[in-house]
Protein backbone atom coordinates (compact mmCIF):
# COMPACT_ATOMS: atom_id res chain seq x y z
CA UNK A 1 98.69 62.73 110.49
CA UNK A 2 99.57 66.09 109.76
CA UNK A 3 103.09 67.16 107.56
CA UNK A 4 104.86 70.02 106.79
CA UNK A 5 106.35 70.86 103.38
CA UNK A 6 110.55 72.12 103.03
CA UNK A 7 110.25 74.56 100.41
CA UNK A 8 114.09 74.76 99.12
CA UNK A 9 115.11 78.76 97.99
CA UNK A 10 117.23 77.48 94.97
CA UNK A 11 114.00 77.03 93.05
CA UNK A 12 110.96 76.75 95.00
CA UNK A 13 110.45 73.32 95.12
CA UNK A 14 109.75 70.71 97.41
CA UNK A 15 112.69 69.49 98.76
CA UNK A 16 111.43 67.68 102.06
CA UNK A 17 108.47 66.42 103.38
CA UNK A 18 107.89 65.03 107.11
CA UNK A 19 104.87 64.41 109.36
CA UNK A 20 104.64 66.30 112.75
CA UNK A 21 104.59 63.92 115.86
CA UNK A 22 101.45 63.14 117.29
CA UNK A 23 100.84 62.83 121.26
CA UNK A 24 101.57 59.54 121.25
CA UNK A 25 105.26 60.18 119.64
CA UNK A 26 105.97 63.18 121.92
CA UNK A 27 104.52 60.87 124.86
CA UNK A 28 106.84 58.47 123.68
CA UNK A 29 110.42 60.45 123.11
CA UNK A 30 110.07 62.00 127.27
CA UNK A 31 109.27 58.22 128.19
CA UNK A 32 112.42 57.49 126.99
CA UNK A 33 114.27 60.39 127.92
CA UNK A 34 113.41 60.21 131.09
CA UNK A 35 114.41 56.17 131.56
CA UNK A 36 117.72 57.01 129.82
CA UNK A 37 118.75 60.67 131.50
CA UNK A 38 118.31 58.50 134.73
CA UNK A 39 120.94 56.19 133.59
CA UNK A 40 122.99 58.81 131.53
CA UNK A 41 123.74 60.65 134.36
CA UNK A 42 125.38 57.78 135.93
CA UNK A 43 127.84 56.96 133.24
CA UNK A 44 131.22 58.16 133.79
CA UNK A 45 132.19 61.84 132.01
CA UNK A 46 134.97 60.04 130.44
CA UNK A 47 132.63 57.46 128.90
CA UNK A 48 130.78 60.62 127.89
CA UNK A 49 133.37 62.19 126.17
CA UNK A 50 134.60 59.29 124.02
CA UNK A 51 130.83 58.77 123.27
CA UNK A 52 130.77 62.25 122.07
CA UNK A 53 134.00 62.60 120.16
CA UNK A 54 132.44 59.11 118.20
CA UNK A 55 129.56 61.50 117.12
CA UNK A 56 131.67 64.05 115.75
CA UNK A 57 133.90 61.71 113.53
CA UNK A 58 130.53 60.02 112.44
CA UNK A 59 129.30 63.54 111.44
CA UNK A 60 132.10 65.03 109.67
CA UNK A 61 132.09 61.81 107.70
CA UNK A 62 129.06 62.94 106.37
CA UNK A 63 130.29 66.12 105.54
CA UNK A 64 129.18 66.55 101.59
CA UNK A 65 126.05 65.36 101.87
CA UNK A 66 125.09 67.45 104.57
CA UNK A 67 126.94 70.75 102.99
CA UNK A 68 124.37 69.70 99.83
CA UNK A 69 121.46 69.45 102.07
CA UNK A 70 122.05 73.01 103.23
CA UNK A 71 122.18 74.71 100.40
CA UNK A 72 118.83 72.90 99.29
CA UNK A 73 116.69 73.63 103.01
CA UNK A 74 118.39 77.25 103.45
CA UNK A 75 120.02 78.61 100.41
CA UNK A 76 123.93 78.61 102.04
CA UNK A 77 126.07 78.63 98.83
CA UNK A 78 127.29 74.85 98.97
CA UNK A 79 131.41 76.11 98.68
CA UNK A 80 131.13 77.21 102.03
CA UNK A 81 128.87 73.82 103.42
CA UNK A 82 131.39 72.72 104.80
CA UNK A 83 132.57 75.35 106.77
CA UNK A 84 130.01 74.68 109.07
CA UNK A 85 130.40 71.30 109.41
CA UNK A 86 134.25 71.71 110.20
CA UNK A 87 132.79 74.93 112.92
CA UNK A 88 130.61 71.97 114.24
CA UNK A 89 133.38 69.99 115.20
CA UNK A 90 135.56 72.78 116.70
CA UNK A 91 132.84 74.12 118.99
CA UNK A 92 131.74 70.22 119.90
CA UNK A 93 135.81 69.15 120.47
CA UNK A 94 136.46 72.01 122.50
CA UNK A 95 133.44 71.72 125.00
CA UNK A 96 134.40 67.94 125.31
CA UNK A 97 138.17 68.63 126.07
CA UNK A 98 136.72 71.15 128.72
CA UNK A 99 133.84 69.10 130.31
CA UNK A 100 136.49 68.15 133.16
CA UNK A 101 137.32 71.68 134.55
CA UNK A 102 133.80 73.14 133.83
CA UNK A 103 131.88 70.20 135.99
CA UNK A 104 134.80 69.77 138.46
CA UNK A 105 133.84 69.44 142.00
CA UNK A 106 134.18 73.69 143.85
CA UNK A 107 136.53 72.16 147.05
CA UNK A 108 135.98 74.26 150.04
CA UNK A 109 139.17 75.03 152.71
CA UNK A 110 138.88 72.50 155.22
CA UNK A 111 137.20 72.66 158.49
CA UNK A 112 137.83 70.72 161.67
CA UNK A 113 135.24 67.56 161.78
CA UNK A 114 133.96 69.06 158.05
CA UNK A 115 134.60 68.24 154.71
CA UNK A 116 132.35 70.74 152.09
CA UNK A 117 132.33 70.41 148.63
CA UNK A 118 129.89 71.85 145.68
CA UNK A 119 129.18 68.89 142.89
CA UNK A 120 127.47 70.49 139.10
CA UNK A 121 124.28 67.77 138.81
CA UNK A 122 122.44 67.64 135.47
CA UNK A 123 119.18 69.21 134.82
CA UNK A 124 117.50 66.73 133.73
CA UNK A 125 115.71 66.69 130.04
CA UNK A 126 116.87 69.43 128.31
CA UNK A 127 115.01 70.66 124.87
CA UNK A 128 116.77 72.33 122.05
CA UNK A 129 114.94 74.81 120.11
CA UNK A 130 117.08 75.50 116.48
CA UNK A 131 116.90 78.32 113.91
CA UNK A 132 117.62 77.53 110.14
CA UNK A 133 119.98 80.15 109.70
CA UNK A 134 123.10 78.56 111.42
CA UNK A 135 120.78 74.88 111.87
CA UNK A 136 124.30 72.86 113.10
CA UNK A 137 126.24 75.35 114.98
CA UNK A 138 123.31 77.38 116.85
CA UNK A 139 122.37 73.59 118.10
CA UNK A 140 125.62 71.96 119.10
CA UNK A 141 126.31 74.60 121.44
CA UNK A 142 123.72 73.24 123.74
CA UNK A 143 123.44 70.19 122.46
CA UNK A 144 126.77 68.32 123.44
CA UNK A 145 127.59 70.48 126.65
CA UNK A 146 123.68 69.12 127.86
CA UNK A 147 124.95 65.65 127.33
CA UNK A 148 128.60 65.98 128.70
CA UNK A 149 126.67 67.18 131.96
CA UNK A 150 124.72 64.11 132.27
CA UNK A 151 121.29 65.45 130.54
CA UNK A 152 118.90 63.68 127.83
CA UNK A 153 118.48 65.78 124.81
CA UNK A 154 115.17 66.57 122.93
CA UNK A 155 115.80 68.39 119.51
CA UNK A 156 113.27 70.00 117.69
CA UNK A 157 114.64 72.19 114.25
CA UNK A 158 113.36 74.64 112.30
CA UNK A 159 110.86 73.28 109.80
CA UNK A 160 113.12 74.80 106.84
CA UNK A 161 116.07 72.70 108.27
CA UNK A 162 114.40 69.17 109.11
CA UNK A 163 116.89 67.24 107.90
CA UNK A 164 119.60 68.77 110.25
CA UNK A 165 117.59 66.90 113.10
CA UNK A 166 117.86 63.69 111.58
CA UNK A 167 121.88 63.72 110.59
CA UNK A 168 122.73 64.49 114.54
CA UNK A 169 120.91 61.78 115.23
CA UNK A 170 122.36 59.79 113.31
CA UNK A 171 126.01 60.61 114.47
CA UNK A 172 124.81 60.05 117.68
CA UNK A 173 123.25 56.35 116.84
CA UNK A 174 126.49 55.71 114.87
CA UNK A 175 128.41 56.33 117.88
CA UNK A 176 126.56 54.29 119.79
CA UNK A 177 124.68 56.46 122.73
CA UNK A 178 122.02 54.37 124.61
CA UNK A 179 118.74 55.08 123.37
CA UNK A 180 116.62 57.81 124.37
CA UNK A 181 120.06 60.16 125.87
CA UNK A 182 119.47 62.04 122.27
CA UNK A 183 116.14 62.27 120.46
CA UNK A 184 114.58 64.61 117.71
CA UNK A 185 110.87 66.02 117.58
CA UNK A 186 109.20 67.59 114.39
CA UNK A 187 106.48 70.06 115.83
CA UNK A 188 104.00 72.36 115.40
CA UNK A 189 104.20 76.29 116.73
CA UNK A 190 101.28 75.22 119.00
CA UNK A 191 103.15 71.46 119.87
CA UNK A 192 106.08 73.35 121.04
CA UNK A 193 104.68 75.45 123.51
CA UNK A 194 102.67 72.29 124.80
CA UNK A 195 106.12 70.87 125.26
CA UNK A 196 107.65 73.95 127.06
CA UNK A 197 104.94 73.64 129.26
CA UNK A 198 105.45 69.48 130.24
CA UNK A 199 107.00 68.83 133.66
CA UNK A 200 109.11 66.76 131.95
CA UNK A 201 111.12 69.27 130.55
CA UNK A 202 113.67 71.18 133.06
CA UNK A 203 115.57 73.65 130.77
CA UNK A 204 114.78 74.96 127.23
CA UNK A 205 117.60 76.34 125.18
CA UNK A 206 115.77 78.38 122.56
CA UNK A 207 118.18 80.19 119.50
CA UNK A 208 115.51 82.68 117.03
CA UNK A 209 113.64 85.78 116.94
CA UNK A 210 112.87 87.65 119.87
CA UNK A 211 108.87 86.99 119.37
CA UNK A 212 110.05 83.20 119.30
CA UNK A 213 111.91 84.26 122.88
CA UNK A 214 109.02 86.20 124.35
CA UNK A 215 107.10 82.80 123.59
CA UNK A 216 109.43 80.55 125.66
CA UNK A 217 109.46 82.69 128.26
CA UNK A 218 105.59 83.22 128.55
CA UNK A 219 105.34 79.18 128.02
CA UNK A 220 108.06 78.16 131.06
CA UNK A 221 106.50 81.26 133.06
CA UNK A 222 105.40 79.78 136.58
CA UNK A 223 107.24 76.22 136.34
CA UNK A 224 110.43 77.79 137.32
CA UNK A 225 112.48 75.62 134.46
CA UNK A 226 115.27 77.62 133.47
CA UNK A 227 115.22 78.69 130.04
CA UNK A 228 118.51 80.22 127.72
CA UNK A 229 117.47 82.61 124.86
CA UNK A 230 119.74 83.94 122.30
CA UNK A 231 117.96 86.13 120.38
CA UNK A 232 118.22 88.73 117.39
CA UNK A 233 120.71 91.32 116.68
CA UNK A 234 121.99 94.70 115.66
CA UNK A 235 125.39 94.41 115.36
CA UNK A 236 127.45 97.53 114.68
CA UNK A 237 131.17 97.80 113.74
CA UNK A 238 133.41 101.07 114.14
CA UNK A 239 136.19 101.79 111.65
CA UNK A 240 138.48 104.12 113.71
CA UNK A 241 140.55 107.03 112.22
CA UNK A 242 143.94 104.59 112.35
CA UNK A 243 142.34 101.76 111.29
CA UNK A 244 144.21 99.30 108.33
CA UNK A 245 141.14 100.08 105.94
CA UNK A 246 141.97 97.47 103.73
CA UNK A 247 141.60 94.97 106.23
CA UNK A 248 138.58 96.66 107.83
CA UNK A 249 136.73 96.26 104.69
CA UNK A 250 137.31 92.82 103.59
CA UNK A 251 136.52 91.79 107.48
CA UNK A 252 133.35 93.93 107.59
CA UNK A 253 132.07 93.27 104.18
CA UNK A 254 131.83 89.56 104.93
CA UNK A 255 130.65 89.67 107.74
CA UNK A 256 127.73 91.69 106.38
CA UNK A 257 127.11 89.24 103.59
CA UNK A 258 128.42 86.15 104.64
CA UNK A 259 125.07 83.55 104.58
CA UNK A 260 123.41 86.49 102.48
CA UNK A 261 123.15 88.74 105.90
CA UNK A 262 121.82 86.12 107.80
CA UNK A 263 123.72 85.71 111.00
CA UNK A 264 122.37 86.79 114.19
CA UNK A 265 126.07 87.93 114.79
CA UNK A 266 126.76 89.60 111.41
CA UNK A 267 127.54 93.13 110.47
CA UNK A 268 123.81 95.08 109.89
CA UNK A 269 125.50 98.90 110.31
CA UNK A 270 128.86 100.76 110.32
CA UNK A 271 130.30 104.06 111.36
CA UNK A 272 133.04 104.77 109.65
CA UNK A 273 135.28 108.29 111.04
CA UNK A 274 134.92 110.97 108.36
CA UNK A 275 138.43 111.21 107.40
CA UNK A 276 138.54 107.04 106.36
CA UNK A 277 135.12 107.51 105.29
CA UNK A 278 135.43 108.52 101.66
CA UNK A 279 138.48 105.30 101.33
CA UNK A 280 136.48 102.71 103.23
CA UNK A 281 133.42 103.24 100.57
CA UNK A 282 134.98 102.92 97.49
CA UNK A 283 136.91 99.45 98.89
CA UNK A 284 133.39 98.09 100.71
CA UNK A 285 131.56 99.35 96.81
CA UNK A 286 134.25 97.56 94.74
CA UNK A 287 134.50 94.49 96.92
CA UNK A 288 130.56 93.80 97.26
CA UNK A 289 129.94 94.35 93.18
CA UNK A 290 132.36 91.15 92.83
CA UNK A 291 130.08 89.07 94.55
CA UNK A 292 128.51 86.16 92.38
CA UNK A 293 124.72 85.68 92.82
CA UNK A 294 123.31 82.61 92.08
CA UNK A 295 122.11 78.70 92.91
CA UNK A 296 123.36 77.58 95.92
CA UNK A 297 124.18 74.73 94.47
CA UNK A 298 126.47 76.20 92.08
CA UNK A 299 130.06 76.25 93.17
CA UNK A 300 130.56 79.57 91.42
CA UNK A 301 128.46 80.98 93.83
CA UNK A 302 129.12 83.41 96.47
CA UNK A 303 126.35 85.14 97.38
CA UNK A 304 123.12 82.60 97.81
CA UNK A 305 118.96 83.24 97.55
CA UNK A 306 117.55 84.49 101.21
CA UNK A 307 115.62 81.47 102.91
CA UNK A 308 112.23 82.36 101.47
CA UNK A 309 110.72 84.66 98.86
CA UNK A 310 108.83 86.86 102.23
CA UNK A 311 112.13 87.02 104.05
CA UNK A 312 114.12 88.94 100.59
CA UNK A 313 111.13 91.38 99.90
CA UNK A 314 110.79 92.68 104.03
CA UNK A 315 114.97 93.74 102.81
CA UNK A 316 113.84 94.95 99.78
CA UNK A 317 111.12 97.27 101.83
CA UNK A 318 113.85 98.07 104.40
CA UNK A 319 116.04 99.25 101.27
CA UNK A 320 113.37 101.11 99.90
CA UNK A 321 112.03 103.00 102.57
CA UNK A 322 115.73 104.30 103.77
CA UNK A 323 116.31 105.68 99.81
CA UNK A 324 112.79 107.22 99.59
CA UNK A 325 113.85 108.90 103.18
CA UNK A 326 117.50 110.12 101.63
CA UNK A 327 119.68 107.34 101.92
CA UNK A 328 121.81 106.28 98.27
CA UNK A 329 121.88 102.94 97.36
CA UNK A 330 125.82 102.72 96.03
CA UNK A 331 125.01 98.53 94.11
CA UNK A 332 123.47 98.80 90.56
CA UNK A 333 121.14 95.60 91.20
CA UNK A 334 120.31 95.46 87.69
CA UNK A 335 124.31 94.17 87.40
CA UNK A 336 122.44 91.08 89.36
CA UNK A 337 119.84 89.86 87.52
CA UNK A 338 118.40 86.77 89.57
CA UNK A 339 117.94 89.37 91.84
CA UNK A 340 113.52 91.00 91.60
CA UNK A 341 110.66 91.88 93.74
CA UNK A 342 108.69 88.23 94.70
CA UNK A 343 111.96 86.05 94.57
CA UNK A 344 114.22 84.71 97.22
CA UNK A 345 117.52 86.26 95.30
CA UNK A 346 118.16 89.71 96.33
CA UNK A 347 121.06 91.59 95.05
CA UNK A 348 124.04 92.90 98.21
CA UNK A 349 123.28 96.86 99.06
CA UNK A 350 125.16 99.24 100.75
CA UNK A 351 123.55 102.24 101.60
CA UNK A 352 125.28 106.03 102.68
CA UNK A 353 123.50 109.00 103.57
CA UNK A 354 121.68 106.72 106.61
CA UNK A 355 120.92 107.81 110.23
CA UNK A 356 118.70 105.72 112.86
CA UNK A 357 115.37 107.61 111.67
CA UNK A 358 115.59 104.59 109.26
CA UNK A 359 114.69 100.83 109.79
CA UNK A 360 117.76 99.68 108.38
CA UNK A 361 119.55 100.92 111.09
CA UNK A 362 117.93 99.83 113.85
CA UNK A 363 115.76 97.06 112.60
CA UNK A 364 117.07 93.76 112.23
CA UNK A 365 117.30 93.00 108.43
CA UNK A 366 119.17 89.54 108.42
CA UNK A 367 120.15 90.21 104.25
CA UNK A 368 122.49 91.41 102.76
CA UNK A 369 122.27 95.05 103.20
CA UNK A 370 124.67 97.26 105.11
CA UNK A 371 124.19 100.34 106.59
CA UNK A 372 127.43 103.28 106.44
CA UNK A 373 126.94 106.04 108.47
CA UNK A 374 129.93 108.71 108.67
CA UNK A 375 130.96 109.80 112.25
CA UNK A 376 133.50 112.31 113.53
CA UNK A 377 134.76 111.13 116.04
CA UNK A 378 134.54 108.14 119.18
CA UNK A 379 131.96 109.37 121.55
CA UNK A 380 129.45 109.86 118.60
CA UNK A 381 130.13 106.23 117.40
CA UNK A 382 129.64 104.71 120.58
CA UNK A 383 126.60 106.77 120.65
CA UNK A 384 124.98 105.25 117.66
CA UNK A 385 126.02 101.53 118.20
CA UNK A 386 124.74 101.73 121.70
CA UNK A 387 121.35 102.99 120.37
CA UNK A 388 119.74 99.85 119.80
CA UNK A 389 117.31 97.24 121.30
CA UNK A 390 119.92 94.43 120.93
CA UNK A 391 123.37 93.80 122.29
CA UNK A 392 124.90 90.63 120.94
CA UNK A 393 128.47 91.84 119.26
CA UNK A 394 129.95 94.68 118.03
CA UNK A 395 133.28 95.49 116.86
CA UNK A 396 136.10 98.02 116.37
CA UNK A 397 138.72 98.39 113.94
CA UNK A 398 141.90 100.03 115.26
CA UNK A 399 145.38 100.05 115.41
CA UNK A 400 145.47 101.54 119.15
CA UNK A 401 144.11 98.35 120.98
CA UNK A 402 143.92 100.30 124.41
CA UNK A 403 141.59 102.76 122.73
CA UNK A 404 139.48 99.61 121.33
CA UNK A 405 139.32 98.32 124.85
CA UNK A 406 137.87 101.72 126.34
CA UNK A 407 135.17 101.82 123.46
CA UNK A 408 134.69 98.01 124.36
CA UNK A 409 134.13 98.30 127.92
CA UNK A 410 131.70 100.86 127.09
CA UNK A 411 129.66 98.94 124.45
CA UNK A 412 126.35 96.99 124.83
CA UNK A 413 127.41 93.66 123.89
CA UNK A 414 127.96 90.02 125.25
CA UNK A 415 130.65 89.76 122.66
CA UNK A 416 133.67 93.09 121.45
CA UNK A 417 136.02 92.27 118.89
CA UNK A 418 138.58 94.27 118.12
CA UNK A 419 139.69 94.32 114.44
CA UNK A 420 137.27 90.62 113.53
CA UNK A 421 133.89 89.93 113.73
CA UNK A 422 131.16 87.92 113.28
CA UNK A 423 132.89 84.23 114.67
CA UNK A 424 132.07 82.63 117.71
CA UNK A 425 134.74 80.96 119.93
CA UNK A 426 134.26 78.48 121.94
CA UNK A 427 136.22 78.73 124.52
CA UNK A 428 134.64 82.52 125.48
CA UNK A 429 131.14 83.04 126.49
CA UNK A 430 128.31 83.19 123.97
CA UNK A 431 125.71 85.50 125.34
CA UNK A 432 123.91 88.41 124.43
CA UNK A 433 122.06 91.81 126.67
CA UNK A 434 119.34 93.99 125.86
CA UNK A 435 116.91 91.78 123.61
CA UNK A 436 119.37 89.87 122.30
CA UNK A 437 118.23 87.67 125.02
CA UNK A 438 119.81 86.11 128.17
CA UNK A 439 122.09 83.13 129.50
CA UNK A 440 125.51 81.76 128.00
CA UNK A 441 126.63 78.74 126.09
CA UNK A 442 130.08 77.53 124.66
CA UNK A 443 133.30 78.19 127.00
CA UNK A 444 133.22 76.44 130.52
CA UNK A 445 130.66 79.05 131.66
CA UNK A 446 128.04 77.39 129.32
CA UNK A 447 127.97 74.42 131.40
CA UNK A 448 126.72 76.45 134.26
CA UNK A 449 123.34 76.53 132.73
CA UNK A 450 122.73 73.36 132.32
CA UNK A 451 123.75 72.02 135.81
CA UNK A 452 122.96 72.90 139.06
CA UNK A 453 124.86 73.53 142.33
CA UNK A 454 124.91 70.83 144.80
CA UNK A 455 126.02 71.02 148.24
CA UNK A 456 127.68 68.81 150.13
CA UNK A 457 128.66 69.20 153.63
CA UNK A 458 130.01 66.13 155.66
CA UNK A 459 130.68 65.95 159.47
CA UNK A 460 133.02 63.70 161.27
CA UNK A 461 132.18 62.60 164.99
């Protein structure tokens, strides 16, 4: 039996090893899924719900060991561990409390002789493809909504996060959910798209890189299985002329950095209106230098190692290219030492003097590098964050909230903030355009996608 190797960033060490399922385990976990979906789907929503609340009380139980285990598998500095597993619960909590209105009967005006009604019915097996980046929170948003709509749930994570798998499912044993209604998978590149491919499988909810997305989608082509994708990102921010600076900068500046860069969602480039300009990079400068980089086991930590060695060096190359091509690198890395060429500690950047002949403005970096590009005025900053391949968020920071809106309406994006970034609520729509990738989860919207419309038309005589 073949096994893959958890190589944690803190040191470079082993931290987890786990076989891959064989055909007989993967032929086992649909078997089951598909006896217990069939059953599942029977079960009362309210049943549901309290089932699913039981999970997330067993999880956040849990809550330090798991905050630990992430900063070993992906380097997230463990003071904020929690945060996720508290952002767990609020996303999970929220889609249960909605569950009612989102898979409510659609009642039709009456007819004579008719009654018509539409009815939400589940999918079926549903199979949850996770990134290591955000390993709880990119999952749950598919994960409990798939169950609350009557589906079975197949998880497979990301072979840095393994042990994420294993925790949900054991909340979800804890609470007591029949067996089968949520499993976990550890697979192979080559297993998964064998498993896209089963007729078993009737939607695939796939969070990563938009190679990972092209690969679902060329997998599930032909079988007509819907598929949700939320892909990579660009995500720009605009500091207006009126903006509170201040504020701008302490929003903006974590949510460049936050998770050392990578977030799908975070800040990767800013325009900043020339007469702010000047203000807003001596704050951004003075705030990122305070930053602490180090173990991510170390509570003095702030800013953690990159996931892998590969990942901090293709930032590093990003960073390097832009200077050699003009841009100025404002952070003295030497003033973080972890921080060198082959390691998985990188030291925060900003860079001025950048335009979008450069990678790091239009490639995604996911690290902690940020982009400031001066602009004079609104129509050339909606110029530049509109020139991009993605379209997940972007944000604008302004006192004059009708302005904001115009810009917003005008922007790319599944998601405009005005004045915040980089946070996901779950009671509004997570989706993304462009190749960010396609579909919605969280808010009652996200239960579309994993139901289908059934009709119901009844005649008396």
């Amino acid at each position: 039996m073949t096994q893959f190797e958890t190589i944690s960033p803190i040191d470079g060490s082993v931290y987890v090893t786990r076989p891959y399922a064989n055909a007989d385990d993967v032929a086992l976990v649909l078997s089951r899924a598909t006896a217990a979906q069939k059953k599942w789907r029977q079960v009362s929503l309210e049943a549901r719900q309290d089932l699913c609340r039981k999970m997330v009380a067993a999880f956040v139980l849990n809550g330090d060991e798991i905050a630990e285990q992430l900063s070993w598998q992906m380097g997230r500095p463990i003071r904020y561990g929690l945060g996720e597993v508290n952002g767990l619960a609020e996303r999970a909590i929220h889609m249960i409390d909605v569950a009612p209105e989102a898979l409510a009967d659609t009642a039709l005006p009456d007819k004579a002789g008719l009654k018509r009604f539409i009815q939400r019915d589940p999918l079926g097996l549903v199979f949850v493809i996770a990134p290591w980046n955000y390993p709880y929170l990119t999952a749950i948003n598919a994960i409990i909504p798939a169950i609350l709509a009557g589906n079975a749930v197949i998880l497979k994570h990301s072979a840095q996060t393994p042990l994420c798998a294993e925790q949900l499912f054991d909340a979800f044993k804890a609470a007591g959910f029949p067996e089968g209604v949520f499993q976990y998978l550890h697979l192979d590149h080559a297993q998964v798209e064998d498993l896209i491919t089963s007729p078993h499988i009737h939607h695939v909810a796939f969070t990563g890189s938009v190679a990972g997305g092209r690969m679902v989608e060329h997998a599930s082509a032909g079988s007509f299985k819907s598929v949700g994708l939320e892909l990579g990102g660009k995500d720009p921010s605009y500091v207006r002329v009126d903006a509170n600076i201040s504020h701008a900068v302490e929003t903006i500046i974590d949510g460049a950095f936050f998770n050392s860069g990578q977030s799908c969602c975070g800040i990767e480039r800013v325009y900043v209106h020339e007469s702010v300009y000047d203000d807003f990079v001596a704050q951004a400068k003075t705030l990122v230098n305070a930053y602490v980089l180090g173990r991510s086991d170390n509570q003095d930590t702030t800013l953690g190692p990159l996931v892998k060695a590969s990942a901090a060096d293709f930032v590093r190359g990003q960073i390097e290219e832009a200077v050699s091509a003009g841009a100025s690198a404002l952070i003295d890395e030497s003033q973080f030492p972890l921080s060198k060429k082959g390691s998985a500690y990188l030291a925060p950047q900003l860079l001025i003097d950048v335009d979008h002949s450069m990678r790091v403005m239009t490639e995604e970096s996911f690290g902690p590098v940020l982009g400031i590009q001066k602009v004079s005025n609104d129509d050339e900053a909606l110029a530049l964050m509109n020139d991009s391949e993605f379209g997940l968020t972007a944000s604008v920071f302004t006192q004059d909230h009708s302005a904001g809106l115009m810009l917003g309406k005008a922007l790319e994006a599944g998601t405009f903030f005005i004045n915040r970034c980089d946070y996901l609520d779950p009671a509004l729509a997570w989706t993304g355009v462009k190749n960010s990738g396609k579909g919605c989860t969280l808010s009652t919207l996200g239960f579309e996608h994993l139901t289908r419309p059934k009709s119901y038309h009844l005649k008396s005589v």
